[in-house]
C-alpha atoms as a PDB file:
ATOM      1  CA  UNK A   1      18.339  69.660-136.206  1.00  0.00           C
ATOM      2  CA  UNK A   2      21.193  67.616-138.123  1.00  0.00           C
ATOM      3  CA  UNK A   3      18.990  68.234-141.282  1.00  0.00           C
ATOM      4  CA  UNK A   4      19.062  71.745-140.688  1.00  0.00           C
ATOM      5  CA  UNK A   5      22.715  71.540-140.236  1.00  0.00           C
ATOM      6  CA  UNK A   6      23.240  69.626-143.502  1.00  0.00           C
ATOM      7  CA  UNK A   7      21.668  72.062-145.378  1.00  0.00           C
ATOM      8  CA  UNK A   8      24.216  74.436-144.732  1.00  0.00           C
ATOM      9  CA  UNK A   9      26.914  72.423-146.751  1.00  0.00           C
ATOM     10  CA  UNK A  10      24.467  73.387-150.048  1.00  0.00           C
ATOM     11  CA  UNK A  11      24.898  77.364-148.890  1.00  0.00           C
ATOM     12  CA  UNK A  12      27.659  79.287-151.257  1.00  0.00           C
ATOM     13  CA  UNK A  13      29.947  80.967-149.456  1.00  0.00           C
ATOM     14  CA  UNK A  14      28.457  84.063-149.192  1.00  0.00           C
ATOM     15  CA  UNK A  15      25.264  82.664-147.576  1.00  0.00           C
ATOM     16  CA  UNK A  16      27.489  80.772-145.004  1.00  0.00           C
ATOM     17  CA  UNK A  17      29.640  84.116-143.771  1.00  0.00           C
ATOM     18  CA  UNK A  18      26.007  85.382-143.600  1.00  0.00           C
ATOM     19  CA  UNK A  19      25.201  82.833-141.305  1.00  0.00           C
ATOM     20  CA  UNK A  20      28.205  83.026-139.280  1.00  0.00           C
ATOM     21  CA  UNK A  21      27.523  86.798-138.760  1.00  0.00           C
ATOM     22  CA  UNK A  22      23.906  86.784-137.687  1.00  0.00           C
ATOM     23  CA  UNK A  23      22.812  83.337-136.545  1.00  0.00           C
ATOM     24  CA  UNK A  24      21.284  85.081-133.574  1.00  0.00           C
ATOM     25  CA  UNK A  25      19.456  87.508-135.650  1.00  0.00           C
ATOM     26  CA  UNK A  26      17.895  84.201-137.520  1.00  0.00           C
ATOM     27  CA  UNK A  27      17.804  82.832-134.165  1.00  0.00           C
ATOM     28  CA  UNK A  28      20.118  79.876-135.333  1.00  0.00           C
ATOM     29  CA  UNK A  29      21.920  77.958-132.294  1.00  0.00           C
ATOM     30  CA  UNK A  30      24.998  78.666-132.113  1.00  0.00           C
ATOM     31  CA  UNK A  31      26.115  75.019-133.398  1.00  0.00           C
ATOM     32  CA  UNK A  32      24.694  76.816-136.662  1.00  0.00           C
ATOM     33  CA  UNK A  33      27.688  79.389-136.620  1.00  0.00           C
ATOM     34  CA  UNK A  34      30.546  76.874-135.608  1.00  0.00           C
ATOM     35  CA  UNK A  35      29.124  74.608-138.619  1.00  0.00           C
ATOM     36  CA  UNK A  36      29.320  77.125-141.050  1.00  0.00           C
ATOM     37  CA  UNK A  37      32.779  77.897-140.212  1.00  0.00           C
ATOM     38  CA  UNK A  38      34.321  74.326-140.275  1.00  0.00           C
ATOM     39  CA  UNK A  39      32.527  74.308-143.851  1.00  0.00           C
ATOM     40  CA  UNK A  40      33.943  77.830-145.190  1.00  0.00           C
ATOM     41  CA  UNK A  41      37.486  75.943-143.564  1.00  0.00           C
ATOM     42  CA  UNK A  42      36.960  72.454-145.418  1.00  0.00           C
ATOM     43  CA  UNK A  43      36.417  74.991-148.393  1.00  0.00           C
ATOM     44  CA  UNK A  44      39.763  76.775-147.843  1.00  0.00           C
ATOM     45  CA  UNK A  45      39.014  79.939-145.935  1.00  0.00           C
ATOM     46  CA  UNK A  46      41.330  80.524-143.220  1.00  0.00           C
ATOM     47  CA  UNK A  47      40.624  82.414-140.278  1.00  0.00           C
ATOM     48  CA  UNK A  48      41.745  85.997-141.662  1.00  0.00           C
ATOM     49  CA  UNK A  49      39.863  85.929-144.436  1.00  0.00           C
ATOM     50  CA  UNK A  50      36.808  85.371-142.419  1.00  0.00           C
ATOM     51  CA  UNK A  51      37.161  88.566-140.362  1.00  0.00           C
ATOM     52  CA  UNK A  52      38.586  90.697-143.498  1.00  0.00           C
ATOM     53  CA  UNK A  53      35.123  89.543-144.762  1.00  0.00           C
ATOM     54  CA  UNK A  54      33.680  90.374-141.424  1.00  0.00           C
ATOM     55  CA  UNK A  55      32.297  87.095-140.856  1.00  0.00           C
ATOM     56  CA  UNK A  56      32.179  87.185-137.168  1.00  0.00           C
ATOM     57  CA  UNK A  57      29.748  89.788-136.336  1.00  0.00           C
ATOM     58  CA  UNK A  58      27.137  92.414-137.592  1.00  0.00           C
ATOM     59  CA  UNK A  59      28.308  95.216-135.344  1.00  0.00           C
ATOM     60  CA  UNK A  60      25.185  97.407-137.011  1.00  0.00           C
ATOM     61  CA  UNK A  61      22.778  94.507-135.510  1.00  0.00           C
ATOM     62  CA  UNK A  62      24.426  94.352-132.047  1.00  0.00           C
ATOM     63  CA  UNK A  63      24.466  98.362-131.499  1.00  0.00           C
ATOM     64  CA  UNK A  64      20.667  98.193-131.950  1.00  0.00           C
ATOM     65  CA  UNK A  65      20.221  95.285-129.971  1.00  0.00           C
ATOM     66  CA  UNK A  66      22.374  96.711-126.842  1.00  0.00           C
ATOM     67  CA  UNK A  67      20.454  99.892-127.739  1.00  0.00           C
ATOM     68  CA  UNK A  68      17.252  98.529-126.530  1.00  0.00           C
ATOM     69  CA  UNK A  69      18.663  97.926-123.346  1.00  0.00           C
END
């Protein structure tokens, strides 16, 4: 898995807030999120212009998964 992990540092940052917003649709573990945000930090993202981005979750994707149940 740390070569999986590794391979996130060659993502741009678009592909990485993608990641951080539906590693459980890509069933990624969730060490897959927390990487991608410590990279998109060592980059010089802060923390509000992750969520302005909305970075932290696909809202659409969890209102059809909660609809299921």
């Amino acid at each position: 898995m740390d070569e999986r992990i590794n391979r996130l540092k060659d993502l741009d940052d678009y592909k990485l807030l993608d990641v951080i917003k539906n590693y459980k649709r890509y069933n990624y573990p969730e060490s897959f999120k927390e990487e991608a945000l410590k990279i998109l930090e060592e980059r010089g993202f802060g923390d509000e212009a992750i969520k302005l981005s909305g970075g932290y979750s696909n809202n659409m994707y969890m209102e059809r998964f909660l609809h299921l149940w």
